[in-house]
Structure formats: structure tokens, C-alpha cells
Protein backbone atom coordinates (compact mmCIF):
# COMPACT_ATOMS: atom_id res chain seq x y z
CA UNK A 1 127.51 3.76 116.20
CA UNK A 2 128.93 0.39 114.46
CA UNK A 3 132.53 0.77 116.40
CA UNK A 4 134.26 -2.09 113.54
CA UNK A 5 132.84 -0.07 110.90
CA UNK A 6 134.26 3.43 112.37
CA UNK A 7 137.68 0.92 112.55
CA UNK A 8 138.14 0.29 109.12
CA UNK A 9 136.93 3.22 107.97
CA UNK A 10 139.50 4.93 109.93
CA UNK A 11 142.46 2.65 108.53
CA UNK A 12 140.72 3.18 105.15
CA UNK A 13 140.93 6.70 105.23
CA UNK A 14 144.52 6.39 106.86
CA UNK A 15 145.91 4.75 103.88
CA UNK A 16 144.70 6.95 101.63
CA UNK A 17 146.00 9.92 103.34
CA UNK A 18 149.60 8.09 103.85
CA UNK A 19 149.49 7.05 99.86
CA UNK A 20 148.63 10.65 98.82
CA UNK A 21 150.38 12.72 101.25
CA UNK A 22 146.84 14.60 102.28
CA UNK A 23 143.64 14.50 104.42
CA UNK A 24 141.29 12.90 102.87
CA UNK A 25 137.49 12.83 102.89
CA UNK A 26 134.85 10.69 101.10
CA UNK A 27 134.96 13.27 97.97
CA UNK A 28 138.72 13.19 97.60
CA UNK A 29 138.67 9.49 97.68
CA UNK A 30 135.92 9.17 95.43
CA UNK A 31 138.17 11.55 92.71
CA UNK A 32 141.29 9.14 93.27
CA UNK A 33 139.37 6.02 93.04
CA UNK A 34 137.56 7.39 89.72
CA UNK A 35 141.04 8.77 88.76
CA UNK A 36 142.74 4.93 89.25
CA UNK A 37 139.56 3.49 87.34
CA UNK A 38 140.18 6.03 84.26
CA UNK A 39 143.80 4.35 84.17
CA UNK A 40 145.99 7.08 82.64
CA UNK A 41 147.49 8.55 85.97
CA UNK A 42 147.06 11.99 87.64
CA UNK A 43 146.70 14.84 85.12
CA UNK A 44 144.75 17.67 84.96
CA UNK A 45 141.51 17.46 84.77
CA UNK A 46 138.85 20.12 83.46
CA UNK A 47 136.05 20.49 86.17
CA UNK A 48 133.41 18.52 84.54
CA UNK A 49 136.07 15.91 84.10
CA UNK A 50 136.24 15.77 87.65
CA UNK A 51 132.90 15.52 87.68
CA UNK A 52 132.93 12.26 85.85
CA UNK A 53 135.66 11.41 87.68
CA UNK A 54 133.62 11.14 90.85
CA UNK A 55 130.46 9.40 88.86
CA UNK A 56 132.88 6.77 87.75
CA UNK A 57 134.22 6.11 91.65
CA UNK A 58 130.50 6.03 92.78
CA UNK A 59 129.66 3.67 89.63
CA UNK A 60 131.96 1.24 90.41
CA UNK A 61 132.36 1.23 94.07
CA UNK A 62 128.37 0.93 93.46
CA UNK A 63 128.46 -1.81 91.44
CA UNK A 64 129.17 -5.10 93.51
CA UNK A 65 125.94 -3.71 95.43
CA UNK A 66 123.84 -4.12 92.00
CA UNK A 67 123.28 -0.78 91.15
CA UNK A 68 125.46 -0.16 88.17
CA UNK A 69 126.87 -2.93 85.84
CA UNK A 70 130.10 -1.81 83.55
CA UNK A 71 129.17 -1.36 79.64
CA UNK A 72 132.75 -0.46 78.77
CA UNK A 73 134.87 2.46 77.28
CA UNK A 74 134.50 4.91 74.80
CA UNK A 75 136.68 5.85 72.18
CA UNK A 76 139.04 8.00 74.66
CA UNK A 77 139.11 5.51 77.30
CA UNK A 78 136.68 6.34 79.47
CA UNK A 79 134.51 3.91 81.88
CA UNK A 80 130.41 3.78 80.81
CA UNK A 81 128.15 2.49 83.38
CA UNK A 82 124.23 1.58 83.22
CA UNK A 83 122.13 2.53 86.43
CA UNK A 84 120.36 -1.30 87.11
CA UNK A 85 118.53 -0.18 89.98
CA UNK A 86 117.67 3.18 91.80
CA UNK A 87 119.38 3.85 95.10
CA UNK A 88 116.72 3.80 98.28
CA UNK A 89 116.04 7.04 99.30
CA UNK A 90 118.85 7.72 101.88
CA UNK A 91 119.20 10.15 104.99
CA UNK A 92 122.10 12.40 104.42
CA UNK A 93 124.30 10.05 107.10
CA UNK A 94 123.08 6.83 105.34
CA UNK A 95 124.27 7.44 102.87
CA UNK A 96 127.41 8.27 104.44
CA UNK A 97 128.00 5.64 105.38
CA UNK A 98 126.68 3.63 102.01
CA UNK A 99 129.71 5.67 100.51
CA UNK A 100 132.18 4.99 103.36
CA UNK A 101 131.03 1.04 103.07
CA UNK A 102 131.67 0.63 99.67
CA UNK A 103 134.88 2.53 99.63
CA UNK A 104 135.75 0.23 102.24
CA UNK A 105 135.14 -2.85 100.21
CA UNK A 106 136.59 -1.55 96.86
CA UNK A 107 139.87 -0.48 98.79
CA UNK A 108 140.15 -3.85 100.50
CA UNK A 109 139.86 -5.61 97.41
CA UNK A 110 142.50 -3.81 95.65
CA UNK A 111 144.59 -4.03 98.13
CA UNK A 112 144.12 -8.06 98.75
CA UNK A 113 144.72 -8.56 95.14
CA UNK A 114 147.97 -6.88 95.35
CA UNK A 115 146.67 -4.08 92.78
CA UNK A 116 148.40 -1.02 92.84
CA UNK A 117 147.13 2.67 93.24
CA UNK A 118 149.17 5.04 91.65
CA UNK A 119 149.77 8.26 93.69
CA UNK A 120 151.75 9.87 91.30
């Protein structure tokens, strides 16, 4: 086990679950990342919306790795992505931790930019 990695994903995971008041897990994370992306605040959200909510996260947490590049919005604002290259084949706890990784690096980023993540 990578003991740094298991470090910052635990403060990553921390600060999510101080933001938002909750526990968190890579799912819920994914949803609020893909919910910040969208850029119109919490609201509800029909279940394939959350859906695409998720696919947006994974797209763009993704995407500094090469495997999705941004196209733009549609016409009601939401994020398109095009698939550059096919993820390896992953065991169940790489990819885990592919997930965890790129959260990781997303969050950081935002953070070290001084970006804010809306928990309302």
C-alpha cells in the first residue's frame, strides 16, 4: 500500500465530508464534482441526470490523463466530452485507485487556484 497516497486521499475525502456535512465515498464525490462542473448549483436532479452527472466528474477528472478532451456545452448548459483513448483494462482496486488519483489531482487544483466549490 502507497502510505502518501492513502494520506491525501484521506485529507481529500476529509474535505469533502467537512464542505458537505456527510461521509463521502468515491461516487458521492464524483456527483459533487460533476454537479460543480454543470455550474448551476445543487438542485434536483432526475436519476439519469445524475447519471450524467457522474460521466461528467469521470470526464473531466479523466481528462488531464488524456482520455477525454472537452468539446463544450449544449444548448442547456451541459458539459460534452469526446473519449480520445480507451481506459486499460483495470482490476476492480485499480481502478480505485485511478478514480481516487484523479480526484485527488482535480481537488488539489481547485483548491490551489482558490476556486470555490459550492456546497449549497
Amino acid at each position: 500500500m502507497d502510505w502518501e497516497f492513502e494520506q491525501d486521499w484521506h485529507r481529500c475525502k476529509k474535505w469533502y465530508d467537512e464542505l458537505f456535512q456527510m461521509n463521502t465515498d468515491v461516487d458521492a464525490i464524483l456527483f459533487l464534482i460533476g454537479v460543480q462542473e454543470l455550474g448551476k448549483g445543487y438542485q434536483e436532479f432526475s436519476k439519469d441526470q445524475k447519471m450524467d452527472l457522474v460521466h461528467i466528474a469521470v470526464c473531466t477528472v479523466l481528462e488531464p490523463y488524456g482520455y477525454y478532451t472537452f468539446l463544450g456545452e449544449d444548448e442547456d448548459g451541459w458539459p460534452h466530452f469526446k473519449r480520445i483513448k480507451k481506459l486499460p483494462f483495470l482490476k476492480p482496486e485499480e481502478q480505485d485507485r485511478l478514480m481516487k488519483d484523479a480526484i485527488i489531482n482535480y481537488t488539489s487544483k481547485a483548491q490551489q487556484s482558490g476556486g470555490s466549490f459550492h456546497s449549497q
